[in-house]
PDB file of N, CA and C in Angstrom:
ATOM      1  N   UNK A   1     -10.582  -8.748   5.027  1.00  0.00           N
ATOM      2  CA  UNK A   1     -10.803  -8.114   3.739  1.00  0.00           C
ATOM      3  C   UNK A   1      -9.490  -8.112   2.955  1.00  0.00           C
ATOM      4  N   UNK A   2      -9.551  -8.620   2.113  1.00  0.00           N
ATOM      5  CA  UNK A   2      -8.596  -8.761   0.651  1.00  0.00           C
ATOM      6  C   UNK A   2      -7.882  -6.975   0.478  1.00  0.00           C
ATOM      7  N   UNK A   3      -6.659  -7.084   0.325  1.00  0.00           N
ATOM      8  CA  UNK A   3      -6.029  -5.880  -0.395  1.00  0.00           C
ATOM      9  C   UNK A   3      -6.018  -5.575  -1.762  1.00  0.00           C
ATOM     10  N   UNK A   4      -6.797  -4.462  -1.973  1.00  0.00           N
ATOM     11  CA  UNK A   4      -7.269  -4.502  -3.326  1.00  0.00           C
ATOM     12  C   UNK A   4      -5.607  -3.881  -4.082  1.00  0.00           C
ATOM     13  N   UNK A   5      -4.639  -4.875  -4.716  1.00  0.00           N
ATOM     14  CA  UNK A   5      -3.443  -4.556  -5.637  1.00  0.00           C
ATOM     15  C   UNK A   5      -3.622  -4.055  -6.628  1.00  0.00           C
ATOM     16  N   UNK A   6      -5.016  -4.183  -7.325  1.00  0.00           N
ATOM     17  CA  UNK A   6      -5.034  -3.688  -8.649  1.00  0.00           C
ATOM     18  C   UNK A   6      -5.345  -1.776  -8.228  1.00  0.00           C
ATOM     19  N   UNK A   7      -5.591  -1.226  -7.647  1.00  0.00           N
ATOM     20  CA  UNK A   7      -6.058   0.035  -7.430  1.00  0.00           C
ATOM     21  C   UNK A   7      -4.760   0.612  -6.540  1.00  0.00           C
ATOM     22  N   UNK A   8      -3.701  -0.624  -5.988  1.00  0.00           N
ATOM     23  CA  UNK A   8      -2.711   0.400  -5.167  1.00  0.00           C
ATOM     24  C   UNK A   8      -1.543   0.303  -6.582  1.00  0.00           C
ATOM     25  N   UNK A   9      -1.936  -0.508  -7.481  1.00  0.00           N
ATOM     26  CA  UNK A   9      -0.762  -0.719  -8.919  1.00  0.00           C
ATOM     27  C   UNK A   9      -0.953   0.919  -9.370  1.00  0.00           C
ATOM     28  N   UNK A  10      -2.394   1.003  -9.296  1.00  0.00           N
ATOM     29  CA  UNK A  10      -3.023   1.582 -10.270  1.00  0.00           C
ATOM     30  C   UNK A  10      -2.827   3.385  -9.600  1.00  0.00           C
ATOM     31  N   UNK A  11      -3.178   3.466  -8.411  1.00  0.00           N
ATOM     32  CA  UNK A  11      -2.306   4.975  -7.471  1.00  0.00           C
ATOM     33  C   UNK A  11      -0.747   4.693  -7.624  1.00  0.00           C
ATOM     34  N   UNK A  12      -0.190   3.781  -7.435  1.00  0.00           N
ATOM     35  CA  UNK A  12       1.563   3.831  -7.899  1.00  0.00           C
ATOM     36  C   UNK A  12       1.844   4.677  -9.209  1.00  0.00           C
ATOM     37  N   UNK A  13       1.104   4.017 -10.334  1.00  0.00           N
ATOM     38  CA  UNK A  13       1.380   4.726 -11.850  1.00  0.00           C
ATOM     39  C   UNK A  13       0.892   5.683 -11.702  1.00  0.00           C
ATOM     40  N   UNK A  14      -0.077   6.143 -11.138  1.00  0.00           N
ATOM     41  CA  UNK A  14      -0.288   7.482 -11.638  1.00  0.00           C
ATOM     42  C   UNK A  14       0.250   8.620 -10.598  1.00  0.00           C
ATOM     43  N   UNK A  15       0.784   8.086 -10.042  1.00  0.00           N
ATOM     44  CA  UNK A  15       1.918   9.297  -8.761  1.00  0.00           C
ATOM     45  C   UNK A  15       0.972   9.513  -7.601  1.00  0.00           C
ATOM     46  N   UNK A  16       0.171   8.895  -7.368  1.00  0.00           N
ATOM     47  CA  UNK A  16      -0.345   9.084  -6.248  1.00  0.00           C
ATOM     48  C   UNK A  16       0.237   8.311  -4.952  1.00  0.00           C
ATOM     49  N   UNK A  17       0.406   7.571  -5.175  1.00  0.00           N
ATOM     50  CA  UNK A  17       1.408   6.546  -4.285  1.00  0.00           C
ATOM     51  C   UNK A  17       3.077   7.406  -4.769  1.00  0.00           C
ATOM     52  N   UNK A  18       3.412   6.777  -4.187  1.00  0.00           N
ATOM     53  CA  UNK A  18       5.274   7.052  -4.064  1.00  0.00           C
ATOM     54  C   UNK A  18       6.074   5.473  -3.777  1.00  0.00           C
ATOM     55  N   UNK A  19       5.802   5.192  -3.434  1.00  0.00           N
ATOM     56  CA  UNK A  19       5.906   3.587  -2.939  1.00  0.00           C
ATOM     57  C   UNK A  19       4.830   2.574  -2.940  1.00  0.00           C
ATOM     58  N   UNK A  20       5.057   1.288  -2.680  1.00  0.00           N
ATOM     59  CA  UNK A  20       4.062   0.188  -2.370  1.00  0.00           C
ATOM     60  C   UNK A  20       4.688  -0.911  -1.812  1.00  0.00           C
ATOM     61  N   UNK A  21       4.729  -0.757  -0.399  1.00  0.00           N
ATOM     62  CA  UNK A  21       5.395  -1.888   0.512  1.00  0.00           C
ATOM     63  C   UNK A  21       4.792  -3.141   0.852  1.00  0.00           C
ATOM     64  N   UNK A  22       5.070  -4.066   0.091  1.00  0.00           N
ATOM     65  CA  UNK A  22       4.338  -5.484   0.330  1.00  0.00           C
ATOM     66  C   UNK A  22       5.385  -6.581   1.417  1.00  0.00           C
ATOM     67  N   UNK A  23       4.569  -7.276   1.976  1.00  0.00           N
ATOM     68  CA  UNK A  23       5.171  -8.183   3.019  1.00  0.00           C
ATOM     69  C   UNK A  23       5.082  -9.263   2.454  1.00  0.00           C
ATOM     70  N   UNK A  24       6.075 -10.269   3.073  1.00  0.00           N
ATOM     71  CA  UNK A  24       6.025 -11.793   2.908  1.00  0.00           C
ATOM     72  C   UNK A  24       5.038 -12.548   2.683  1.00  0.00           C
ATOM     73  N   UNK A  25       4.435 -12.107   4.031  1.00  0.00           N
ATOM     74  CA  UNK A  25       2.632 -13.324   3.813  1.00  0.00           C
ATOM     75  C   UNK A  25       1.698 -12.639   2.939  1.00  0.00           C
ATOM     76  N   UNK A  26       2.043 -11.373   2.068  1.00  0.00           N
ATOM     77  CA  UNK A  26       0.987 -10.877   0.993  1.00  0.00           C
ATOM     78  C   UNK A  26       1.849 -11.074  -0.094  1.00  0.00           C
ATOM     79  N   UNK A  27       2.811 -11.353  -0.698  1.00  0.00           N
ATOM     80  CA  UNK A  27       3.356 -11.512  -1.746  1.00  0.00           C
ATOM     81  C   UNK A  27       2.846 -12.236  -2.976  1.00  0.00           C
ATOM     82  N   UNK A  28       2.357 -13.570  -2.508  1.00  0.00           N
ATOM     83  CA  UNK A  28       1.654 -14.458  -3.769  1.00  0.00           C
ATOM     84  C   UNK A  28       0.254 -13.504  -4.130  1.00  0.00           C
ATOM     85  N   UNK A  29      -0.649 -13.227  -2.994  1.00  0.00           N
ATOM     86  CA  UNK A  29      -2.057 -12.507  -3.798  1.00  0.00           C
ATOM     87  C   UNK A  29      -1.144 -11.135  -4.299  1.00  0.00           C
ATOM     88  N   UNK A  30      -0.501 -10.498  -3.897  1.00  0.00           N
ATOM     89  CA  UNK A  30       0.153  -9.188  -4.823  1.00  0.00           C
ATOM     90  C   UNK A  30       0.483  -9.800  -6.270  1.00  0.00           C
ATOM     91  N   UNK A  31       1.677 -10.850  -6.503  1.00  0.00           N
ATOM     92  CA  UNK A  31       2.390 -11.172  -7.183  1.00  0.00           C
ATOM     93  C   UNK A  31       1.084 -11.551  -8.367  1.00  0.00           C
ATOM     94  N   UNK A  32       0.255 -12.409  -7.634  1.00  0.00           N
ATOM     95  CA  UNK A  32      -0.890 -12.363  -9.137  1.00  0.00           C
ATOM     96  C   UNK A  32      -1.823 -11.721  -9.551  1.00  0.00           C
ATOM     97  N   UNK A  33      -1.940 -10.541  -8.923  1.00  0.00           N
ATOM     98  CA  UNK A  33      -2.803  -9.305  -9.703  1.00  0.00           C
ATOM     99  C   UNK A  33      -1.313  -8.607 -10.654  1.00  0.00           C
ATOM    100  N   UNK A  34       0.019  -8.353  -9.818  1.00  0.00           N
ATOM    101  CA  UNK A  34       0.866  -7.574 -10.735  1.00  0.00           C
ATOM    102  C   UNK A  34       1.048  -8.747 -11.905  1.00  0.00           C
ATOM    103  N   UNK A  35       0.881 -10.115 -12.411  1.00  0.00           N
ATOM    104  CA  UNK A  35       1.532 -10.662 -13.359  1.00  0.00           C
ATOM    105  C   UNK A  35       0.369 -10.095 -14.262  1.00  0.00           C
ATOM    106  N   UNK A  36      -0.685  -9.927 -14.082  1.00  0.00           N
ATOM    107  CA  UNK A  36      -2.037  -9.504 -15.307  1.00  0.00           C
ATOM    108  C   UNK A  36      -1.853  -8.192 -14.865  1.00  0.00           C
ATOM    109  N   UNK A  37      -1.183  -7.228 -14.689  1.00  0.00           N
ATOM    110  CA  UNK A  37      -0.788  -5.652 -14.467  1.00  0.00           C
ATOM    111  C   UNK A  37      -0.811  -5.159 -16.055  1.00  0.00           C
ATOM    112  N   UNK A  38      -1.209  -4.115 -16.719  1.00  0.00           N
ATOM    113  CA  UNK A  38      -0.478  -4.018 -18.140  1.00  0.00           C
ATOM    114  C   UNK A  38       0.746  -2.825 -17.074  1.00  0.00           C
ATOM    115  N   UNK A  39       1.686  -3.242 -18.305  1.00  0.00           N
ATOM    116  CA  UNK A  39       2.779  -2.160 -17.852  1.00  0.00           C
ATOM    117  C   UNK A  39       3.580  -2.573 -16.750  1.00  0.00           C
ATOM    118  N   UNK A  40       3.461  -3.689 -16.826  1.00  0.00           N
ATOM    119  CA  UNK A  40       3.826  -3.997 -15.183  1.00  0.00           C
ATOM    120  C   UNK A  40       5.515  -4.275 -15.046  1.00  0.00           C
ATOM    121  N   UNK A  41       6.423  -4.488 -16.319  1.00  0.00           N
ATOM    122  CA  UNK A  41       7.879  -3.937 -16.110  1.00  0.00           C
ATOM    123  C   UNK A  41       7.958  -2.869 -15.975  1.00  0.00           C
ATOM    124  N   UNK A  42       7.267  -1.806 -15.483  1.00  0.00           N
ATOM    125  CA  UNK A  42       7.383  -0.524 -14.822  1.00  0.00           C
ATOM    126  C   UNK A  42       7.471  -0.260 -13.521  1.00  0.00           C
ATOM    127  N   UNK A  43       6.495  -1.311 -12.748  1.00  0.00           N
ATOM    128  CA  UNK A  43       6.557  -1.410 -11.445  1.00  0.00           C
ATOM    129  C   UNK A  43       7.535  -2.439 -11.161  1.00  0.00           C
ATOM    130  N   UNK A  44       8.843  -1.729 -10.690  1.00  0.00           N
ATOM    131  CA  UNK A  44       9.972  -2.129 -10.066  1.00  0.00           C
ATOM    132  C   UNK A  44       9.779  -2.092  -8.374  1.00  0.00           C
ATOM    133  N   UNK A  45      10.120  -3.540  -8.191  1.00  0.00           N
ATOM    134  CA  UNK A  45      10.814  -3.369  -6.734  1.00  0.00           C
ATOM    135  C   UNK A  45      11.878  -3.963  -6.004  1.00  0.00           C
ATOM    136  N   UNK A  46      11.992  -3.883  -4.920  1.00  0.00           N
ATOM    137  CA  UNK A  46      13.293  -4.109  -4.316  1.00  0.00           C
ATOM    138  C   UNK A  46      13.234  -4.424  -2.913  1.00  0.00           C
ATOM    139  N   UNK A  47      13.844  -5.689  -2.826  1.00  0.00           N
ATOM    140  CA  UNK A  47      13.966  -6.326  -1.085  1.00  0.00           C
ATOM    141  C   UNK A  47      14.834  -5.799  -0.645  1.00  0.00           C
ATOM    142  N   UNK A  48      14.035  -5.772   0.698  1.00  0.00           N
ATOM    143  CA  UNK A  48      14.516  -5.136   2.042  1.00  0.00           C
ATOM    144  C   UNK A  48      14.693  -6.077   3.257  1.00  0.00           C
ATOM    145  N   UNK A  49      15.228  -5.736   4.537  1.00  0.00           N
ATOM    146  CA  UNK A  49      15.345  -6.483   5.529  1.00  0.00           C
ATOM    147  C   UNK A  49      14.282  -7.207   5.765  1.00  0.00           C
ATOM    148  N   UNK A  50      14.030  -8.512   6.600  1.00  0.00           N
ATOM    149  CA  UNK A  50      12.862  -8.576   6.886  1.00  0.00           C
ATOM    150  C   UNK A  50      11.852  -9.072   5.802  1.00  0.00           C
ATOM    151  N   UNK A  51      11.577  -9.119   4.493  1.00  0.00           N
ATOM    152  CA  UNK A  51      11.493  -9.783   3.458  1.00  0.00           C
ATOM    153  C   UNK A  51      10.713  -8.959   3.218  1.00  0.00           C
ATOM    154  N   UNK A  52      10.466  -7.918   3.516  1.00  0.00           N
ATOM    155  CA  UNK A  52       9.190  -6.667   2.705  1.00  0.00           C
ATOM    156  C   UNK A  52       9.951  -6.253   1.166  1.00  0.00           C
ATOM    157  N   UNK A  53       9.114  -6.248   0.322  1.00  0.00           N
ATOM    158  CA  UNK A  53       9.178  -5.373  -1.500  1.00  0.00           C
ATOM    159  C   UNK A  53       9.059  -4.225  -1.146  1.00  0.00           C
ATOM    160  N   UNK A  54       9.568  -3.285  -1.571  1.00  0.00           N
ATOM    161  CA  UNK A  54       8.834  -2.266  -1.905  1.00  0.00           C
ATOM    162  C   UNK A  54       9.270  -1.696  -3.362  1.00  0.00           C
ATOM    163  N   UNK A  55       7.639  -1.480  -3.886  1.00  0.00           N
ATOM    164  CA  UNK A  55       7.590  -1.334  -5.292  1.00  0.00           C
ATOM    165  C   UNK A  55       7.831   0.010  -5.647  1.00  0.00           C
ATOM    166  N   UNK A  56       8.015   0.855  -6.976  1.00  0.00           N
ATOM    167  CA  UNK A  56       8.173   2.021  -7.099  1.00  0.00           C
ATOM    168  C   UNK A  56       8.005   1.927  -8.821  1.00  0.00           C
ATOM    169  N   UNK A  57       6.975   3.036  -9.270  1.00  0.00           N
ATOM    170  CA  UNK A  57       6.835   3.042 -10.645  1.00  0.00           C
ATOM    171  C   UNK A  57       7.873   3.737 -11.546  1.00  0.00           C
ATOM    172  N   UNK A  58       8.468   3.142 -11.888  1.00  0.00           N
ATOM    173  CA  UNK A  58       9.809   3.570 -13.316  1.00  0.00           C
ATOM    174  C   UNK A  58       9.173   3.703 -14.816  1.00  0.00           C
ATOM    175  N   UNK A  59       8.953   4.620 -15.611  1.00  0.00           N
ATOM    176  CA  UNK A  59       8.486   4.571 -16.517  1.00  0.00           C
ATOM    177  C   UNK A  59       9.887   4.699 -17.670  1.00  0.00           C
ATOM    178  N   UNK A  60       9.054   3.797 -18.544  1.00  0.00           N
ATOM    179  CA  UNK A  60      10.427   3.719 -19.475  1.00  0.00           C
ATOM    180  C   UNK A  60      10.134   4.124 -20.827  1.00  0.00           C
ATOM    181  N   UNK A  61      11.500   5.052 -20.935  1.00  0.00           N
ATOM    182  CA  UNK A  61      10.850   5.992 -22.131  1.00  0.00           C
ATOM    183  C   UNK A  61      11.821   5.199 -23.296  1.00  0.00           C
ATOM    184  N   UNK A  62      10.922   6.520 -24.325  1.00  0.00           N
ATOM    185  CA  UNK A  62      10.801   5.492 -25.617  1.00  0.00           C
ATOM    186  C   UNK A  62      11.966   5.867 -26.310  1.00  0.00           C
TER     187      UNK A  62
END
């Protein structure tokens, strides 16, 4: 079963998540639900050992 990205994007923004740790071999199906993300220079992330992301929502004010 497929990891549904658009609904863990979608608990990230709204603070329900705190993080979103993606791995190597899930990166491309992540990477193309976040490119059709709206807002999606908000969801920042950052490599770690081991080649895992982990994402974190930054909202950028106006």
């Amino acid at each position: 079963m497929a990891t549904d990205y658009k609904r863990l994007l979608d608990q990230l923004k709204s603070g329900e998540l705190k993080e979103l740790r993606v791995k190597p071999d899930d990166f491309m199906a992540f990477r193309e639900v976040w490119n059709n993300y709206p807002g999606r220079t908000e969801i920042v992330g950052s490599a770690h050992r081991g080649g895992d992301i982990v994402y974190h929502y930054e909202a950028h004010s106006a």
